[in-house]
N, C-alpha and C. Protein backbone atom coordinates (compact mmCIF):
# COMPACT_ATOMS: atom_id res chain seq x y z
N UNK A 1 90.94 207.26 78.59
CA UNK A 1 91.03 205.82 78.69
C UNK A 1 89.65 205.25 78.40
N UNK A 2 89.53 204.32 77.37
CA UNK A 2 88.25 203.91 77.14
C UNK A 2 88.46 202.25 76.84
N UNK A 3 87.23 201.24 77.08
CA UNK A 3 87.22 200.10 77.56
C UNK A 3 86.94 199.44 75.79
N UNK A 4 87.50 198.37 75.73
CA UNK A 4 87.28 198.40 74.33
C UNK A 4 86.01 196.41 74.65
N UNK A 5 85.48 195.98 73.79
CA UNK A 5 84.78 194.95 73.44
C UNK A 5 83.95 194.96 74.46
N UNK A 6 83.92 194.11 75.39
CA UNK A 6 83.13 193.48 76.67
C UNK A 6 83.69 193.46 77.85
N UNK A 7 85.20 194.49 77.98
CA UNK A 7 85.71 195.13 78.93
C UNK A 7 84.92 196.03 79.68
N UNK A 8 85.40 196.12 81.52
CA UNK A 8 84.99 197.23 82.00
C UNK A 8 85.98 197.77 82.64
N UNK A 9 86.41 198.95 82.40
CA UNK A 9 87.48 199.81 83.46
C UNK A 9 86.87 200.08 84.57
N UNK A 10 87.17 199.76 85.54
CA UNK A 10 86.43 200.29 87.19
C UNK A 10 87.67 200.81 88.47
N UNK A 11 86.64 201.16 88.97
CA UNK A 11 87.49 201.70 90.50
C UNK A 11 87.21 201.35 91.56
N UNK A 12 87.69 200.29 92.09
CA UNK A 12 87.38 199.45 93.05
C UNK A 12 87.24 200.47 94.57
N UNK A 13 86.60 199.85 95.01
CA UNK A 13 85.91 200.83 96.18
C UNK A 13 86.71 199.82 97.45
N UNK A 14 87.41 200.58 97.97
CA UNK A 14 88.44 200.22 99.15
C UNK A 14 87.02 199.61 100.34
N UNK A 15 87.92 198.41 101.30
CA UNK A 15 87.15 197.50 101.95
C UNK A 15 88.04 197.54 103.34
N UNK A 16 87.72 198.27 103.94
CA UNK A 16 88.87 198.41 105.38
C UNK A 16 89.10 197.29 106.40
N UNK A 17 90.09 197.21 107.04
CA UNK A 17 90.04 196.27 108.21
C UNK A 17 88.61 195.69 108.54
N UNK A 18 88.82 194.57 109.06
CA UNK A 18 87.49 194.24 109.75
C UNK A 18 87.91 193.38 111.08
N UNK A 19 87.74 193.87 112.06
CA UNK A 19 88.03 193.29 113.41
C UNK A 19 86.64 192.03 113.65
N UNK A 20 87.63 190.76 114.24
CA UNK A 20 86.95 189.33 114.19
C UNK A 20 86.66 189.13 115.20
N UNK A 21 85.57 188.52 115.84
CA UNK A 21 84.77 188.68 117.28
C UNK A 21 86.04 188.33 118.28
N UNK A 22 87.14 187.46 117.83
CA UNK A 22 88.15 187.23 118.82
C UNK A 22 89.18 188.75 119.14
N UNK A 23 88.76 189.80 118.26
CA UNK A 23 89.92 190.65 118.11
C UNK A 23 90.72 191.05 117.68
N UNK A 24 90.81 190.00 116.04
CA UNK A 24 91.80 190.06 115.39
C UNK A 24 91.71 190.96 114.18
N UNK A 25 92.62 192.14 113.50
CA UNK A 25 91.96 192.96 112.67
C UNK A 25 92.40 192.17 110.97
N UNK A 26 92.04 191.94 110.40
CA UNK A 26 91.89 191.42 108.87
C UNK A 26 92.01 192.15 108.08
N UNK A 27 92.83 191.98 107.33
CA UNK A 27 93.42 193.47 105.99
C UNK A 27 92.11 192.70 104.85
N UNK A 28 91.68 193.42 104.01
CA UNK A 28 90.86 193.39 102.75
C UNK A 28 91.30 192.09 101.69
N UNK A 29 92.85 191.74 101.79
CA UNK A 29 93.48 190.70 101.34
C UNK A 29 92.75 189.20 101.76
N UNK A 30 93.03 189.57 103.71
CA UNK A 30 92.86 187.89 103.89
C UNK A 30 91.80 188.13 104.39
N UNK A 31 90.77 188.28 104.26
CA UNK A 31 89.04 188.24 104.41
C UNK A 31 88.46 187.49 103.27
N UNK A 32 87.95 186.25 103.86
CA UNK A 32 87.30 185.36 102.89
C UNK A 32 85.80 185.59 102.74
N UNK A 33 85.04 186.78 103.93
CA UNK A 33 84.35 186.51 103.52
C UNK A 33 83.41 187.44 102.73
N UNK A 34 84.29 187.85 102.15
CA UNK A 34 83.74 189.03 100.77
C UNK A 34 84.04 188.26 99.30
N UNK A 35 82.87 187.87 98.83
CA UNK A 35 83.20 187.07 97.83
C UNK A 35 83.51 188.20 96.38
N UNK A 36 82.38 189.53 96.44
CA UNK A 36 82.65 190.04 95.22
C UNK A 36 82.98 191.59 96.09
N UNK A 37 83.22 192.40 94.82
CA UNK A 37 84.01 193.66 95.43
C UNK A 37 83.00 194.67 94.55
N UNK A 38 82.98 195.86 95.38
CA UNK A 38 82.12 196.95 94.95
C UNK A 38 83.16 197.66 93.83
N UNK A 39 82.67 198.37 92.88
CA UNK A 39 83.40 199.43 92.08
C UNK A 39 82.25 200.36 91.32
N UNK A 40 83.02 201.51 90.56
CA UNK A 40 82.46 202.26 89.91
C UNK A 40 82.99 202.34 88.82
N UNK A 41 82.03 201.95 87.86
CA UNK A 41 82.46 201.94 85.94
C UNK A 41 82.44 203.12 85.40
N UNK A 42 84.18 203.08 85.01
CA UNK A 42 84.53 204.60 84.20
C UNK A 42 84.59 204.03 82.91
N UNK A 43 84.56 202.86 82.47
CA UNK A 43 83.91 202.90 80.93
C UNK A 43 84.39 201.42 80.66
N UNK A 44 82.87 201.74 79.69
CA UNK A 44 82.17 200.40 79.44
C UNK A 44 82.24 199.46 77.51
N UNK A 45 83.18 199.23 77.50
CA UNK A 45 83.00 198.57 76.69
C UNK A 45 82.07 198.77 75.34
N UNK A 46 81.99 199.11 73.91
CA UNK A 46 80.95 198.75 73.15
C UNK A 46 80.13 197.89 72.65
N UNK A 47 80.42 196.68 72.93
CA UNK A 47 79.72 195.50 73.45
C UNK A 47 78.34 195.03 74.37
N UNK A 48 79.36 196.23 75.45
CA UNK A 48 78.72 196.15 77.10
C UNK A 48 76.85 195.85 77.13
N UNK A 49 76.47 195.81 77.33
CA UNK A 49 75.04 195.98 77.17
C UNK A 49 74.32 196.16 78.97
N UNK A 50 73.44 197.10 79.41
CA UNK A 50 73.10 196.80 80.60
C UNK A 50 74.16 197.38 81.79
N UNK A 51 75.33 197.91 81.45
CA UNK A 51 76.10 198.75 82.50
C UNK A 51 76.97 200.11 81.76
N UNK A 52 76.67 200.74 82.43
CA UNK A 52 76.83 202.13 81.58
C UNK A 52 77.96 202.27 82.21
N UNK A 53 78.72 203.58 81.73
CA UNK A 53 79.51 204.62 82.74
C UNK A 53 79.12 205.01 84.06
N UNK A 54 79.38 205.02 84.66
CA UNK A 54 79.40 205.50 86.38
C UNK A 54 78.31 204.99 86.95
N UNK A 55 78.15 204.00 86.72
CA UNK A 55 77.41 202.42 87.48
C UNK A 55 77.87 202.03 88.41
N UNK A 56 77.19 201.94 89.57
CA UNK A 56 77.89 200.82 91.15
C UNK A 56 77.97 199.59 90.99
N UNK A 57 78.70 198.77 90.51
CA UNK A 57 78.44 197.24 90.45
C UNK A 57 79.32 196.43 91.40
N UNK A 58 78.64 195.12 91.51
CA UNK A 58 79.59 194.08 92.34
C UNK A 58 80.07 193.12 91.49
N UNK A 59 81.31 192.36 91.74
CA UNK A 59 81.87 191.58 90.82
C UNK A 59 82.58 190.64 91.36
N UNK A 60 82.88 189.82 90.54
CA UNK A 60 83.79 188.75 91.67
C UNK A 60 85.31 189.31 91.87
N UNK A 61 85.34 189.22 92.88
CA UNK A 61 86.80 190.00 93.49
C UNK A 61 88.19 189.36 93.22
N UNK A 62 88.17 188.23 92.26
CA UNK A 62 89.40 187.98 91.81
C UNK A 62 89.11 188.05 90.36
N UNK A 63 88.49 188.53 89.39
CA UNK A 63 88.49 188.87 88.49
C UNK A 63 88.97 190.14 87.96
N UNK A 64 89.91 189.69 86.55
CA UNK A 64 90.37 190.73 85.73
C UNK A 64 91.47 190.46 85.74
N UNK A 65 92.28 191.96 86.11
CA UNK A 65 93.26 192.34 86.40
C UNK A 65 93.52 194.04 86.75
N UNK A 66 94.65 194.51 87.07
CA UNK A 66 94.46 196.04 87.36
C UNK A 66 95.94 196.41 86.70
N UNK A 67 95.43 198.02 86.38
CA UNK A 67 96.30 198.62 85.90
C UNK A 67 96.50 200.07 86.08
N UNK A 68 97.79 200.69 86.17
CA UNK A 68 97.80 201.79 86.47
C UNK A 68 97.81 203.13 85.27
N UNK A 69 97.22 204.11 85.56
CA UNK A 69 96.79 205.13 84.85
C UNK A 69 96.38 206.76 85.39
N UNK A 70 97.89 207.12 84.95
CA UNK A 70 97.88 208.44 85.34
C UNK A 70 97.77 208.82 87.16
N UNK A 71 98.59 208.06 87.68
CA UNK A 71 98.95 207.26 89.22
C UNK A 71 97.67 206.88 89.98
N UNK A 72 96.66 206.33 89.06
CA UNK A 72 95.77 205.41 89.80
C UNK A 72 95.36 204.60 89.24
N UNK A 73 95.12 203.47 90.46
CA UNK A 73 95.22 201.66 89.94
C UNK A 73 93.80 201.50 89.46
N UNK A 74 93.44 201.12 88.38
CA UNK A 74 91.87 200.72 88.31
C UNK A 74 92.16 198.89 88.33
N UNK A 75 90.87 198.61 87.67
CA UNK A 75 90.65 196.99 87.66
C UNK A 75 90.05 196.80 85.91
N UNK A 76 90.53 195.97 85.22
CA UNK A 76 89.92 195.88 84.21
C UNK A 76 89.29 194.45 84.24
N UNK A 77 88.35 194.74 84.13
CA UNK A 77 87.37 193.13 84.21
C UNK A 77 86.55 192.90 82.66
N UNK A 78 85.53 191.75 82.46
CA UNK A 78 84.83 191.39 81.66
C UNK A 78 83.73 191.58 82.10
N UNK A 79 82.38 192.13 81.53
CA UNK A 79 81.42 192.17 81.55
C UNK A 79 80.82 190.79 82.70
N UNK A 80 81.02 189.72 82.43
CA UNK A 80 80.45 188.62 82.29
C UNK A 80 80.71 188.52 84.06
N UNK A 81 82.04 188.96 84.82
CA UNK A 81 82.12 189.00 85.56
C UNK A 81 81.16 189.91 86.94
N UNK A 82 80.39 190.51 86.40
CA UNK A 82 79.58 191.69 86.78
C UNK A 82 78.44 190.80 87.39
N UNK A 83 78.18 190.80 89.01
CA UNK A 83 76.81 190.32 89.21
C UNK A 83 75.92 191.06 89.99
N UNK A 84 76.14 192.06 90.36
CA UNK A 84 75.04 192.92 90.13
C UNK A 84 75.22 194.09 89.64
N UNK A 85 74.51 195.36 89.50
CA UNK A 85 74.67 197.06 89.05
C UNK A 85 73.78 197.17 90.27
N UNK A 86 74.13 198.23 90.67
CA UNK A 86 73.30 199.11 92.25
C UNK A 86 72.28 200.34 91.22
């Protein structure tokens, strides 16, 4: 599977419950306050410039879309969406 233009295929890095000072536990869904989401880039676009293959980056967490491949879900995003690399 390879990322074609200014695409990035990634693997979003799971974000567990988070219990709220009242007690209440929060699924990864309804937590507002994670604005972007961690992943790891399995391939980068020829375009891409500045994020390679197997890069840690953060991104905005409603960007892209996801798709399944070979029974696991990745995320396919745009470059542009990318705000930081670790």
């Amino acid at each position: 599977m390879k990322a074609i233009g200014r695409n990035l295929i990634v693997l979003k890095e799971k974000q567990g419950a988070k219990e709220t000072k009242g007690g209440l536990l929060l699924a990864e869904k309804q937590r507002e306050d994670i604005r972007y989401a961690k992943a790891k880039v399995i391939s980068a676009g020829e375009d891409v410039q500045a994020i390679k293959d197997n890069d840690v980056i953060y991104y905005d967490r409603h960007a892209g879309h996801k798709i399944e491949f070979e029974g696991t879900m990745y995320n396919v995003i745009k470059a542009q969406d990318v705000v930081i690399v670790v």
